[in-house]
PDB file of N, CA and C in Angstrom:
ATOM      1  N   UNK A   1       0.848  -1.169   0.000  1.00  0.00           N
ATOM      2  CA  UNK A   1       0.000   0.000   0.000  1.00  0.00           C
ATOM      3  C   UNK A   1       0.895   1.234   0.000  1.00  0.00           C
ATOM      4  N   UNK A   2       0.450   2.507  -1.161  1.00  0.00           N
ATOM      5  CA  UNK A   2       1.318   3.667  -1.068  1.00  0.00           C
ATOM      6  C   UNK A   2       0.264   4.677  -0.471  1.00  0.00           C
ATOM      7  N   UNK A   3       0.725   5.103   0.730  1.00  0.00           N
ATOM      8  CA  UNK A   3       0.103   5.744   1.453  1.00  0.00           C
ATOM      9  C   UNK A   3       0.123   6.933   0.996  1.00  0.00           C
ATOM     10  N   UNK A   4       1.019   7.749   0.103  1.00  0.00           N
ATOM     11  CA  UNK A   4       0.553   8.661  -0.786  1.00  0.00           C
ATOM     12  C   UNK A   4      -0.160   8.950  -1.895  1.00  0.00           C
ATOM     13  N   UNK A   5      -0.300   7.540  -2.530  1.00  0.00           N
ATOM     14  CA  UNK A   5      -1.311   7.671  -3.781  1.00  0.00           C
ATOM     15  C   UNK A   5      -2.750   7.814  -2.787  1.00  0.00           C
ATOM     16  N   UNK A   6      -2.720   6.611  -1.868  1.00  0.00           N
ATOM     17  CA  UNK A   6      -4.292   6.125  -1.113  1.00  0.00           C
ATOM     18  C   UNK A   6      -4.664   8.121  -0.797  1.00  0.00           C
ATOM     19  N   UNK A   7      -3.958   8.594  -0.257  1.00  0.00           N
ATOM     20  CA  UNK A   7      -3.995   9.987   0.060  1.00  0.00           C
ATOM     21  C   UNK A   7      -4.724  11.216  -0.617  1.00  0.00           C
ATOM     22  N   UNK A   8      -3.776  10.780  -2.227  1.00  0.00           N
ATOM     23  CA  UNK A   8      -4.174  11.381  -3.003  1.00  0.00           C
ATOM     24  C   UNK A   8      -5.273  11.202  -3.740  1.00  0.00           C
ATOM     25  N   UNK A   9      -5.266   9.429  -4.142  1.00  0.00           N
ATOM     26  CA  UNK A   9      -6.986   9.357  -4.432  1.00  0.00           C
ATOM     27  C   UNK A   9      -8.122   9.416  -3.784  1.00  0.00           C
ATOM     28  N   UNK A  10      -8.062   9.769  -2.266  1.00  0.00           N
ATOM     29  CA  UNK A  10      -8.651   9.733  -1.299  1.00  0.00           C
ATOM     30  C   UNK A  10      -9.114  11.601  -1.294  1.00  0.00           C
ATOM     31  N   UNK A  11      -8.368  12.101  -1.347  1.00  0.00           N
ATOM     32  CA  UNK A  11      -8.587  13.730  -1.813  1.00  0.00           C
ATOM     33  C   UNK A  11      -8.989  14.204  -3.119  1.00  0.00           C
ATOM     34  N   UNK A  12      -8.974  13.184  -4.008  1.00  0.00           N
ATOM     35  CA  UNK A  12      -9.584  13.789  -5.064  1.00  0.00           C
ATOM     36  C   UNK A  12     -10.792  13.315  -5.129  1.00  0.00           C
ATOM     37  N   UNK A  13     -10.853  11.727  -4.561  1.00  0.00           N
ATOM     38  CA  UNK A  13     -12.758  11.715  -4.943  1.00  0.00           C
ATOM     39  C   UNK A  13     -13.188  12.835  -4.269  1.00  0.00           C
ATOM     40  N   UNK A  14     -13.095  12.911  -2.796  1.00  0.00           N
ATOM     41  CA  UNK A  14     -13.748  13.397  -1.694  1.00  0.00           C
ATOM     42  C   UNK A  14     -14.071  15.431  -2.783  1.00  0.00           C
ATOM     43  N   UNK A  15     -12.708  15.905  -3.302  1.00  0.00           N
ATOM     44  CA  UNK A  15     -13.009  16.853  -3.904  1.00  0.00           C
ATOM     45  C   UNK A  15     -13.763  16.777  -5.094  1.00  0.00           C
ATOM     46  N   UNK A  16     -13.518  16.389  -6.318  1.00  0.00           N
ATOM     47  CA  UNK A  16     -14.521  15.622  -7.211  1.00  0.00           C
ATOM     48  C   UNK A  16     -15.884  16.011  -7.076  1.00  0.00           C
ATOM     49  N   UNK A  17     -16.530  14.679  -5.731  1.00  0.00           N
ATOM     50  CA  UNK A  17     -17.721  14.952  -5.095  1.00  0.00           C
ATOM     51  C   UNK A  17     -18.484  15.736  -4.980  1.00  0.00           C
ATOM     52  N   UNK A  18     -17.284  16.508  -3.830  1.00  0.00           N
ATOM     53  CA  UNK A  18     -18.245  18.073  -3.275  1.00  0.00           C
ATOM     54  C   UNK A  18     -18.372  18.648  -4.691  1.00  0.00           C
ATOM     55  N   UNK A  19     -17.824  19.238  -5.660  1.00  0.00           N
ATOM     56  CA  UNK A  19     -17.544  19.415  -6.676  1.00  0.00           C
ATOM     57  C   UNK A  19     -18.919  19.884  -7.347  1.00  0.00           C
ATOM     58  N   UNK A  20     -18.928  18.170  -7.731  1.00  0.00           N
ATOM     59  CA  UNK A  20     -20.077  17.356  -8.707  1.00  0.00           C
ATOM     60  C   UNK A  20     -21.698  17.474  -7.448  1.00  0.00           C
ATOM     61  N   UNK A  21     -21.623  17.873  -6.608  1.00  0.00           N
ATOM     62  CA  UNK A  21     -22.799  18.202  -5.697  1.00  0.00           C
ATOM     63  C   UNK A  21     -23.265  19.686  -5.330  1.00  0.00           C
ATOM     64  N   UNK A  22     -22.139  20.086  -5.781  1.00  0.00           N
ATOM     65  CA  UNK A  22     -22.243  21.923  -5.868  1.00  0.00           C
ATOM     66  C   UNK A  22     -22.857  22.763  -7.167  1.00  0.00           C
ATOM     67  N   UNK A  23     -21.976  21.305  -7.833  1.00  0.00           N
ATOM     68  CA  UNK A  23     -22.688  22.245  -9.062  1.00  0.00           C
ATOM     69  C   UNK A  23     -23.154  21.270 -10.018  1.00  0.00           C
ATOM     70  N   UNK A  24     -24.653  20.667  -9.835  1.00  0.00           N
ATOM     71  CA  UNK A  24     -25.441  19.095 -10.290  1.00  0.00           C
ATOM     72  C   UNK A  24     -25.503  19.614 -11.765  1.00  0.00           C
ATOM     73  N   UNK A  25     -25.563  20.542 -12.415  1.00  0.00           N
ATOM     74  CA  UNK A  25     -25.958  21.002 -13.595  1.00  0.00           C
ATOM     75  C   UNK A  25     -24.558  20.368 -14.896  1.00  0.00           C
ATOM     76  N   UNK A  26     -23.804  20.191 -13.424  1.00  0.00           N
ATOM     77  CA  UNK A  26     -22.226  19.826 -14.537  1.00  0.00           C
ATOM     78  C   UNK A  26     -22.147  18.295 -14.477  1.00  0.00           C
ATOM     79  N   UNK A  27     -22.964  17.805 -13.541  1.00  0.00           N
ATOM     80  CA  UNK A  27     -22.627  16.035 -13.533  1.00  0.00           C
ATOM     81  C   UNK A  27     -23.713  15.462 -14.553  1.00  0.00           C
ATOM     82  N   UNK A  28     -22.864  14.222 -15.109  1.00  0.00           N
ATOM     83  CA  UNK A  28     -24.021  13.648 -16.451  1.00  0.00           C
ATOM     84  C   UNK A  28     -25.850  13.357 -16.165  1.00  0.00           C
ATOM     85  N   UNK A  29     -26.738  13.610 -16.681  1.00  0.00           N
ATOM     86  CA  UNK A  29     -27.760  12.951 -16.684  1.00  0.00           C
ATOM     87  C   UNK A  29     -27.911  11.684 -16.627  1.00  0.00           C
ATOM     88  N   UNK A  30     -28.674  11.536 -16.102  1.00  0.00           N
ATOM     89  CA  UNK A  30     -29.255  10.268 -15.684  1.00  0.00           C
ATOM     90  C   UNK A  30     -30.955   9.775 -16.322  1.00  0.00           C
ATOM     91  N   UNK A  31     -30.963   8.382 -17.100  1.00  0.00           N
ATOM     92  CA  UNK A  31     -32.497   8.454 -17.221  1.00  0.00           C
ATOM     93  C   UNK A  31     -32.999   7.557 -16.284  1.00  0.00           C
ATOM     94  N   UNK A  32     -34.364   8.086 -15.853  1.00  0.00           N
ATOM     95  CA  UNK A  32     -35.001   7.320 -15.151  1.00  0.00           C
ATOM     96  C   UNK A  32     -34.785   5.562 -15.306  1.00  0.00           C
ATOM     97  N   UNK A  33     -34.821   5.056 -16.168  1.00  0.00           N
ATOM     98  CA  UNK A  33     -34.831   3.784 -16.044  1.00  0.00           C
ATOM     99  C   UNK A  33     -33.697   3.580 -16.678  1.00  0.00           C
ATOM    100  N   UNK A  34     -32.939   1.892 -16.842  1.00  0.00           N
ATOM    101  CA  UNK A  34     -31.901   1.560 -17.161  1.00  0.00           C
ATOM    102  C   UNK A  34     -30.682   0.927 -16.153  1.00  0.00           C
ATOM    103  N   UNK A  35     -29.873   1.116 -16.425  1.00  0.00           N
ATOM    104  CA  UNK A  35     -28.743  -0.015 -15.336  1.00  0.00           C
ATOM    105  C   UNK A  35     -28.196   1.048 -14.644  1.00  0.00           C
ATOM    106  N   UNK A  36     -28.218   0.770 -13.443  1.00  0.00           N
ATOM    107  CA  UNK A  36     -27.654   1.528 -12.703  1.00  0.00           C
ATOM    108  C   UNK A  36     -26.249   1.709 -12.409  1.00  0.00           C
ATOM    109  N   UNK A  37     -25.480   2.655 -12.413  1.00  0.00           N
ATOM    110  CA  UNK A  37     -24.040   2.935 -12.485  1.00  0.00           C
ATOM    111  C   UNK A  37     -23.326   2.242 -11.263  1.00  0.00           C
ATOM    112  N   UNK A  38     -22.408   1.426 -11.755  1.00  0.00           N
ATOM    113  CA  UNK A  38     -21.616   0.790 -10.359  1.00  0.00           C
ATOM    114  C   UNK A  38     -20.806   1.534  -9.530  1.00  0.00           C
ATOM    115  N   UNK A  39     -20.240   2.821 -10.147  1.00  0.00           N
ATOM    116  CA  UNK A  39     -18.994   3.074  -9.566  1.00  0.00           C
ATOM    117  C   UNK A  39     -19.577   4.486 -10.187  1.00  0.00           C
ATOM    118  N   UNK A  40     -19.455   5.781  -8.691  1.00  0.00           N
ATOM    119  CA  UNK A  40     -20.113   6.874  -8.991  1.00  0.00           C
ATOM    120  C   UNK A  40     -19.172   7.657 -10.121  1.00  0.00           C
ATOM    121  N   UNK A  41     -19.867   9.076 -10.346  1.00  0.00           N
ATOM    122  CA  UNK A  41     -19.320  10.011 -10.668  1.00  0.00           C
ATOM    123  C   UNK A  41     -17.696  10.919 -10.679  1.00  0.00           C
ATOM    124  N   UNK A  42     -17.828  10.785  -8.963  1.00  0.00           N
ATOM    125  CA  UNK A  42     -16.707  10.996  -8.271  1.00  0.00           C
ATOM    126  C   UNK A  42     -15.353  10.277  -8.731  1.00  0.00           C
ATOM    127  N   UNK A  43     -15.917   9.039  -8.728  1.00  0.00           N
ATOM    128  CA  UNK A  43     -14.875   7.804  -8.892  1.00  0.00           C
ATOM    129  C   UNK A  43     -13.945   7.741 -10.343  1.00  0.00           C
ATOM    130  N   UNK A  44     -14.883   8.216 -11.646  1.00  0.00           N
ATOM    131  CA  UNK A  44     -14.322   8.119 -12.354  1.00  0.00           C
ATOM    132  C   UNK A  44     -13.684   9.442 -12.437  1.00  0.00           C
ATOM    133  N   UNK A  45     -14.559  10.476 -12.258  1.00  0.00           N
ATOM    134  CA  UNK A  45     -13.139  11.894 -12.309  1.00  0.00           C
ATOM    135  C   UNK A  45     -11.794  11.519 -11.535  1.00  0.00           C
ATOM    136  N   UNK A  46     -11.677  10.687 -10.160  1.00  0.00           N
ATOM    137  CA  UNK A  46     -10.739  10.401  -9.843  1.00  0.00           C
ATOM    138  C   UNK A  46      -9.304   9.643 -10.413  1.00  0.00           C
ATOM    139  N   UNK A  47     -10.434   8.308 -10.981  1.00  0.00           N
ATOM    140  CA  UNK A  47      -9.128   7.605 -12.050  1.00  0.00           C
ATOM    141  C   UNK A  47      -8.728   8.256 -13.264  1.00  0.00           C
ATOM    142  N   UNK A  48      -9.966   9.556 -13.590  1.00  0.00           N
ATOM    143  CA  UNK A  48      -8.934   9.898 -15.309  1.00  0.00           C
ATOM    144  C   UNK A  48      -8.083  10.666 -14.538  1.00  0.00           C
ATOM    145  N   UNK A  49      -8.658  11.700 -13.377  1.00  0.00           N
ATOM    146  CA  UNK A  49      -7.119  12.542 -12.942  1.00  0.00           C
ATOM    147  C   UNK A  49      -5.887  11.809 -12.593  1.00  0.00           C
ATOM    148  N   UNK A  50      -5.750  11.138 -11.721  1.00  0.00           N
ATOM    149  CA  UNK A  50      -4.909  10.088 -11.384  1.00  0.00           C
ATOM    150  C   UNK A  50      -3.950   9.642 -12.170  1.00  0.00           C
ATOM    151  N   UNK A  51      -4.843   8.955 -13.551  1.00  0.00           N
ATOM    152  CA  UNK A  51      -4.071   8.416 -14.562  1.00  0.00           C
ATOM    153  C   UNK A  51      -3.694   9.776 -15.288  1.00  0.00           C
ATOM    154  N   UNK A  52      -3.734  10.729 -15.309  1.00  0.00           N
ATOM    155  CA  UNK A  52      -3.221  11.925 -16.015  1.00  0.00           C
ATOM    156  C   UNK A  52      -1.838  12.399 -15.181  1.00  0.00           C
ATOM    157  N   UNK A  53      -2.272  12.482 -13.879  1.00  0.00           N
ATOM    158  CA  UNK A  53      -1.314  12.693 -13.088  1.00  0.00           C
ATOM    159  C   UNK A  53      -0.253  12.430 -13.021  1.00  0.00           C
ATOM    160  N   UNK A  54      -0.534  10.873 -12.817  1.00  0.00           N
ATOM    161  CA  UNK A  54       0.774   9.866 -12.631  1.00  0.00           C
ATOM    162  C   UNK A  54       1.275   9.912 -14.214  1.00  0.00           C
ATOM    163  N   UNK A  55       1.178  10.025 -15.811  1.00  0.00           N
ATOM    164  CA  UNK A  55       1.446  10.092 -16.637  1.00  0.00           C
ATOM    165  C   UNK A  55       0.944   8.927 -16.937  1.00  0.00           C
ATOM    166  N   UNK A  56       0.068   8.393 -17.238  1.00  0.00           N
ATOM    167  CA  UNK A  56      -0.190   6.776 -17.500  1.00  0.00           C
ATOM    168  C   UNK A  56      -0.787   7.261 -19.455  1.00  0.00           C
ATOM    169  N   UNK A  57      -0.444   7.283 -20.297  1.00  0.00           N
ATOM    170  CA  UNK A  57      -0.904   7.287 -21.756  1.00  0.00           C
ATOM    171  C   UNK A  57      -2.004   6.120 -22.049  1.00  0.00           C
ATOM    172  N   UNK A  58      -1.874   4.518 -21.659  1.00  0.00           N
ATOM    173  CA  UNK A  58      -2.589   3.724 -21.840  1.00  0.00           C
ATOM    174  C   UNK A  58      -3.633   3.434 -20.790  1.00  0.00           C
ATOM    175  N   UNK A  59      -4.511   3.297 -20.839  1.00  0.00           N
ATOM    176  CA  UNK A  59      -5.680   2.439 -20.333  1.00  0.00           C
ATOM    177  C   UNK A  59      -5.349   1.262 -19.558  1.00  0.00           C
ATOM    178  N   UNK A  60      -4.853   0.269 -20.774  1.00  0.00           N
ATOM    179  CA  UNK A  60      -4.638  -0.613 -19.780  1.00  0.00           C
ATOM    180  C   UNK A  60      -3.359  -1.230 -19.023  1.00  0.00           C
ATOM    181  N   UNK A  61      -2.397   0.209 -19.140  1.00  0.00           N
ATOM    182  CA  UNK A  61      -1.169   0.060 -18.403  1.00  0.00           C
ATOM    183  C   UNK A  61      -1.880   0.612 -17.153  1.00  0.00           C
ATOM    184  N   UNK A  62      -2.481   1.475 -16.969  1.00  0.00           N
ATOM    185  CA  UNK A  62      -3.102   2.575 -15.786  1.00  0.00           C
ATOM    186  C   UNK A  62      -4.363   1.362 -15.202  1.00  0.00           C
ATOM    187  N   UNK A  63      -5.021   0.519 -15.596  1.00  0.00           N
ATOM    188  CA  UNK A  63      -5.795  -0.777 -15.196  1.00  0.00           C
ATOM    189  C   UNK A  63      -4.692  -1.488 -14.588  1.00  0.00           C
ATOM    190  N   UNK A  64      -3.654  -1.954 -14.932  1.00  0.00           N
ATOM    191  CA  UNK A  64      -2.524  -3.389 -14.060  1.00  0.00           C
ATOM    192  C   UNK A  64      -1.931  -2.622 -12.902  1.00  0.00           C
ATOM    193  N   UNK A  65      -1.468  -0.930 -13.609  1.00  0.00           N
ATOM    194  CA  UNK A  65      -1.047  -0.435 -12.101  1.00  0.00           C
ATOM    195  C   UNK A  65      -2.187  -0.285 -11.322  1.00  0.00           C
ATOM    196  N   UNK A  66      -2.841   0.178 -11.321  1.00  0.00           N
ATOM    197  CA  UNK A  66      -4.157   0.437 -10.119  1.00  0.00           C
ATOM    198  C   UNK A  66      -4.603  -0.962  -9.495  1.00  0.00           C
ATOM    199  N   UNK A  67      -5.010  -1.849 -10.362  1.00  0.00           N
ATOM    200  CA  UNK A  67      -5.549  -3.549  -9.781  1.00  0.00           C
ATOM    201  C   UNK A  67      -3.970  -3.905  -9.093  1.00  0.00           C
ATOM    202  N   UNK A  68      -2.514  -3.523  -9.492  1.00  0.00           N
ATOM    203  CA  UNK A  68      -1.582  -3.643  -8.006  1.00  0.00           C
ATOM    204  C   UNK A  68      -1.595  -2.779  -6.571  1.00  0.00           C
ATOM    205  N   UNK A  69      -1.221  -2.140  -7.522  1.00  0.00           N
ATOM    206  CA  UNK A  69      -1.050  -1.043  -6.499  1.00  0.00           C
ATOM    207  C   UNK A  69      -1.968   0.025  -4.965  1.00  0.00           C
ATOM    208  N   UNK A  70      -3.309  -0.441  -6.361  1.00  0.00           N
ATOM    209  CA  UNK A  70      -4.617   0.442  -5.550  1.00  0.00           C
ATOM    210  C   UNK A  70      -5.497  -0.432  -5.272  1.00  0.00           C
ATOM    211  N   UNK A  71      -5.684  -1.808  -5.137  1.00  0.00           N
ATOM    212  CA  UNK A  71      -6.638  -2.891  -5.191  1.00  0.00           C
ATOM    213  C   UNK A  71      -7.507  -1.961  -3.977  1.00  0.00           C
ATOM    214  N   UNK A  72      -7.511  -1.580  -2.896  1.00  0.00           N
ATOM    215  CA  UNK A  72      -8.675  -1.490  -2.409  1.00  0.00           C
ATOM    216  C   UNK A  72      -8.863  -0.348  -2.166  1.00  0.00           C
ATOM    217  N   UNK A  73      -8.872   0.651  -3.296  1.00  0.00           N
ATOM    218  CA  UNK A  73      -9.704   1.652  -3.775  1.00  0.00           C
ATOM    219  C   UNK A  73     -10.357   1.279  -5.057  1.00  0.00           C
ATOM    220  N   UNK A  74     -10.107   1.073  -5.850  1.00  0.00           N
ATOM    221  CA  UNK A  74     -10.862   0.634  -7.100  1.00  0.00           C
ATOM    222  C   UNK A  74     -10.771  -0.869  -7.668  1.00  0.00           C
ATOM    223  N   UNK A  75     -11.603  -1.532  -6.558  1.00  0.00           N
ATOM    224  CA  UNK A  75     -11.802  -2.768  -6.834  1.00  0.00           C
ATOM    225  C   UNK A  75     -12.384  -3.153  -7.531  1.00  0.00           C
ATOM    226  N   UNK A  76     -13.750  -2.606  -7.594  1.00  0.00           N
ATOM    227  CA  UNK A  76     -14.746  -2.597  -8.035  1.00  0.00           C
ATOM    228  C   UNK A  76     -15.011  -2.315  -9.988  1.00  0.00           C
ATOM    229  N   UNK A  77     -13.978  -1.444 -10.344  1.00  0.00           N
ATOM    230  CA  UNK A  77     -13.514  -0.907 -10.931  1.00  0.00           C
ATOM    231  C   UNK A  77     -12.618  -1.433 -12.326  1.00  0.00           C
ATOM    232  N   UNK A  78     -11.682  -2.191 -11.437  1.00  0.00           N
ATOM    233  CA  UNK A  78     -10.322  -3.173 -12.454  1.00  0.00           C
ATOM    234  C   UNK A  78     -11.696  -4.413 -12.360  1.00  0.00           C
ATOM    235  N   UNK A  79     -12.134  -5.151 -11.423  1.00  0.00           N
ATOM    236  CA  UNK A  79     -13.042  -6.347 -11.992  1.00  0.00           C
ATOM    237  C   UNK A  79     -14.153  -5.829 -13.186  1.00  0.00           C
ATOM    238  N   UNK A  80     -14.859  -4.994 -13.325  1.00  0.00           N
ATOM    239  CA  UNK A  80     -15.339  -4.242 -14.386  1.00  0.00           C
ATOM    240  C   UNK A  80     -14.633  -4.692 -15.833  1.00  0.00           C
ATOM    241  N   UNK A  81     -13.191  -3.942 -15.260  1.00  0.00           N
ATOM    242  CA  UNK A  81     -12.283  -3.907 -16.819  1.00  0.00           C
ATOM    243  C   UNK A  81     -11.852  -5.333 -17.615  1.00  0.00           C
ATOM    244  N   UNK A  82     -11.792  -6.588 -16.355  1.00  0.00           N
ATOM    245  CA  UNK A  82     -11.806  -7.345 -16.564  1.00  0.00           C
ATOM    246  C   UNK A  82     -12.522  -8.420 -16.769  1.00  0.00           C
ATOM    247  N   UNK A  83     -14.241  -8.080 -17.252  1.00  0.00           N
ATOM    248  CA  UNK A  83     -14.927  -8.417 -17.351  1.00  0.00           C
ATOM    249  C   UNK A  83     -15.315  -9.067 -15.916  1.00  0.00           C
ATOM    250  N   UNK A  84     -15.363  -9.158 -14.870  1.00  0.00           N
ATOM    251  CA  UNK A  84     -16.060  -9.631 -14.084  1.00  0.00           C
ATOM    252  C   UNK A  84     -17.149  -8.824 -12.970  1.00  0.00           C
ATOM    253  N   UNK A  85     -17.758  -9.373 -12.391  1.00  0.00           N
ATOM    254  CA  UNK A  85     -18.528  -9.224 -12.086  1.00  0.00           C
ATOM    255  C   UNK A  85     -18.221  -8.267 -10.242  1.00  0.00           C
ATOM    256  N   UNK A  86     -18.203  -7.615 -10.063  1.00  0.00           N
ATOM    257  CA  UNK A  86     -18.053  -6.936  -8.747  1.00  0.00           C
ATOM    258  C   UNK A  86     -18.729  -7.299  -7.056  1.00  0.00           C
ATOM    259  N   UNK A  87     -18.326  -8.174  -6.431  1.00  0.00           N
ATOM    260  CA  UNK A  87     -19.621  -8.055  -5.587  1.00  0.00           C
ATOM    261  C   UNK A  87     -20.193  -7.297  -4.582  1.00  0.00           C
ATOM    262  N   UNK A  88     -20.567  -6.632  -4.215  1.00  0.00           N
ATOM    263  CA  UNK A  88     -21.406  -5.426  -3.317  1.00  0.00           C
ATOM    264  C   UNK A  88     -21.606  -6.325  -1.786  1.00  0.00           C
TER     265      UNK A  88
END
């Protein structure tokens, strides 16, 4: 565990969030019916910043580092990418 990434992704959802709750007019629509999103709003502004941050160019170089490195922040997340199924 890098207690500075956990830190940092830990400060950006949390900012993100407030963010995306301040100002609802900027977070995506939603339709009433349909599948419901696994992994919020917050979450993904977090991994594109992150992966911008850290310099990651690929997808799925920025997927193998995170499923090492970050397994229990975005668990939920790399099983997604890897086709499986998440459990709640």
């Amino acid at each position: 565990m890098d207690t500075d990434l956990d830190t940092l992704a830990t400060a950006l959802c949390v900012k993100a969030d407030d963010l995306l709750k301040q100002t609802p007019e900027q977070a995506p629509s939603r339709p009433a019916v349909g599948i419901a999103p696994r992994i919020s709003d917050a979450e993904v502004v977090t991994l594109a910043v992150m992966q911008a941050l850290l310099g990651f160019t690929s997808e799925a170089r920025w997927l193998r580092f995170s499923r090492k490195h970050l397994p229990h922040l975005f668990r939920s997340t790399w099983l997604l990418a890897c086709g499986q199924k998440p459990s709640r």
